[in-house]
C-alpha atoms as a PDB file:
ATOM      1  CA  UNK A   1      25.013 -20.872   0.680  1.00  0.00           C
ATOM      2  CA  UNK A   2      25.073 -17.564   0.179  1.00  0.00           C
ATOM      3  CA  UNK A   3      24.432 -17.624  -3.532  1.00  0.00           C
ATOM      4  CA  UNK A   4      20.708 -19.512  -2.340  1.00  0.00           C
ATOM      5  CA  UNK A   5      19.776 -16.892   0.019  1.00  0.00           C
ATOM      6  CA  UNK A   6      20.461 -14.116  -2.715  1.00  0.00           C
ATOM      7  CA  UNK A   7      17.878 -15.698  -4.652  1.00  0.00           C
ATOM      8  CA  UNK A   8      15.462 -16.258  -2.365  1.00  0.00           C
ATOM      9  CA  UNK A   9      15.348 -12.664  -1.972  1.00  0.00           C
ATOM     10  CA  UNK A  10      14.729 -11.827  -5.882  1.00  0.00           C
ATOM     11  CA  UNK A  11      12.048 -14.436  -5.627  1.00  0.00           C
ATOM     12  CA  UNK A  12       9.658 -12.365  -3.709  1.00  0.00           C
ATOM     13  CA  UNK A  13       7.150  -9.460  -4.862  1.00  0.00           C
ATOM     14  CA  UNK A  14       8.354  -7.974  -8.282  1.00  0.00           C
ATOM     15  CA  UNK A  15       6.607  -4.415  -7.724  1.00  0.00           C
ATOM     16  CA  UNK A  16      10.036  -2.837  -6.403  1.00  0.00           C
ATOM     17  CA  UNK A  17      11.473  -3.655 -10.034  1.00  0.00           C
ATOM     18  CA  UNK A  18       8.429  -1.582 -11.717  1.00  0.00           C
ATOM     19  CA  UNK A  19      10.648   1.872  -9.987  1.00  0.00           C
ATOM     20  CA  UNK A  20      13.395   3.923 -10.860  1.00  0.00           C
ATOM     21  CA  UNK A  21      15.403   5.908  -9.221  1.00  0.00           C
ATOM     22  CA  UNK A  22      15.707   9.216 -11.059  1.00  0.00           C
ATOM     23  CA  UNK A  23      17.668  12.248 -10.537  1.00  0.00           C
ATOM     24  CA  UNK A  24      17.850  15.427 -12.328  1.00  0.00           C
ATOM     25  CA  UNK A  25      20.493  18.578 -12.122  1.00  0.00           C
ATOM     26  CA  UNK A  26      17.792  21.619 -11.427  1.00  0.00           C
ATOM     27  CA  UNK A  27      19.370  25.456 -11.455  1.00  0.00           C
ATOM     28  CA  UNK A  28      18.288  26.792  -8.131  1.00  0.00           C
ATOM     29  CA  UNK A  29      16.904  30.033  -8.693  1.00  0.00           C
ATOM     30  CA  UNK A  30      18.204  31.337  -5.022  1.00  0.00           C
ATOM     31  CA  UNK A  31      21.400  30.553  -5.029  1.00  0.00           C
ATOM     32  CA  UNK A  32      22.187  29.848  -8.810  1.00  0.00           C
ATOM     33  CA  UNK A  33      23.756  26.677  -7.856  1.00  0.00           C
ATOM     34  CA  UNK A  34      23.022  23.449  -8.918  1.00  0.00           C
ATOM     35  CA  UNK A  35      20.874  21.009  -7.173  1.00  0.00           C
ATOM     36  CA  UNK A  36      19.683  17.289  -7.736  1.00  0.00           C
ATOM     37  CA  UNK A  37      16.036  16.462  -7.866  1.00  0.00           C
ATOM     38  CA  UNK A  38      15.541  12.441  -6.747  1.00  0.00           C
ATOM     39  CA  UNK A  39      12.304  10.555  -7.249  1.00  0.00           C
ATOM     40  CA  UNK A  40      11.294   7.236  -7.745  1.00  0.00           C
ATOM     41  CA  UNK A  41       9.309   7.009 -10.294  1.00  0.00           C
ATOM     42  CA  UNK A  42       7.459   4.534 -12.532  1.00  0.00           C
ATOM     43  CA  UNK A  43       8.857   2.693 -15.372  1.00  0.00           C
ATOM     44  CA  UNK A  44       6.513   4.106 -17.414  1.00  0.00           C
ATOM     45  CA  UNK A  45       6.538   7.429 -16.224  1.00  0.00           C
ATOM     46  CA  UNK A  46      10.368   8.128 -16.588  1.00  0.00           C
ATOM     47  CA  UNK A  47      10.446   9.895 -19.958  1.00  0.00           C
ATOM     48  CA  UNK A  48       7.516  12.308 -18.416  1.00  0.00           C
ATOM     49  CA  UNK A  49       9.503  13.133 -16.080  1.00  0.00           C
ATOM     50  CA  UNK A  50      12.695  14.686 -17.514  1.00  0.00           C
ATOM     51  CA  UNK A  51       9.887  16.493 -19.742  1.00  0.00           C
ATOM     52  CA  UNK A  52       8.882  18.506 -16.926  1.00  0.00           C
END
């Protein structure tokens, strides 16, 4: 049963699948210390991103 359900769920809309989660170690210029930068971002868009 629960197998069934699980893919009932994957069966729905597709757009969450075109995002990605990405995260990126930024120097804070305050502090010195290192912070993480999360986005979700577009497939597409991903390389443009650690570009910046």
């Amino acid at each position: 049963m629960a197998k069934k359900t699980v893919a009932t769920l994957h069966e729905g809309s597709k757009d969450g699948r075109a995002y990605t989660k990405v995260i990126k170690m930024v120097k804070s210029p305050k502090t010195g210390a290192y912070v993480f930068d999360e986005h979700m971002v577009l497939n597409e868009e991903v390389q443009d991103f650690f570009k910046k």
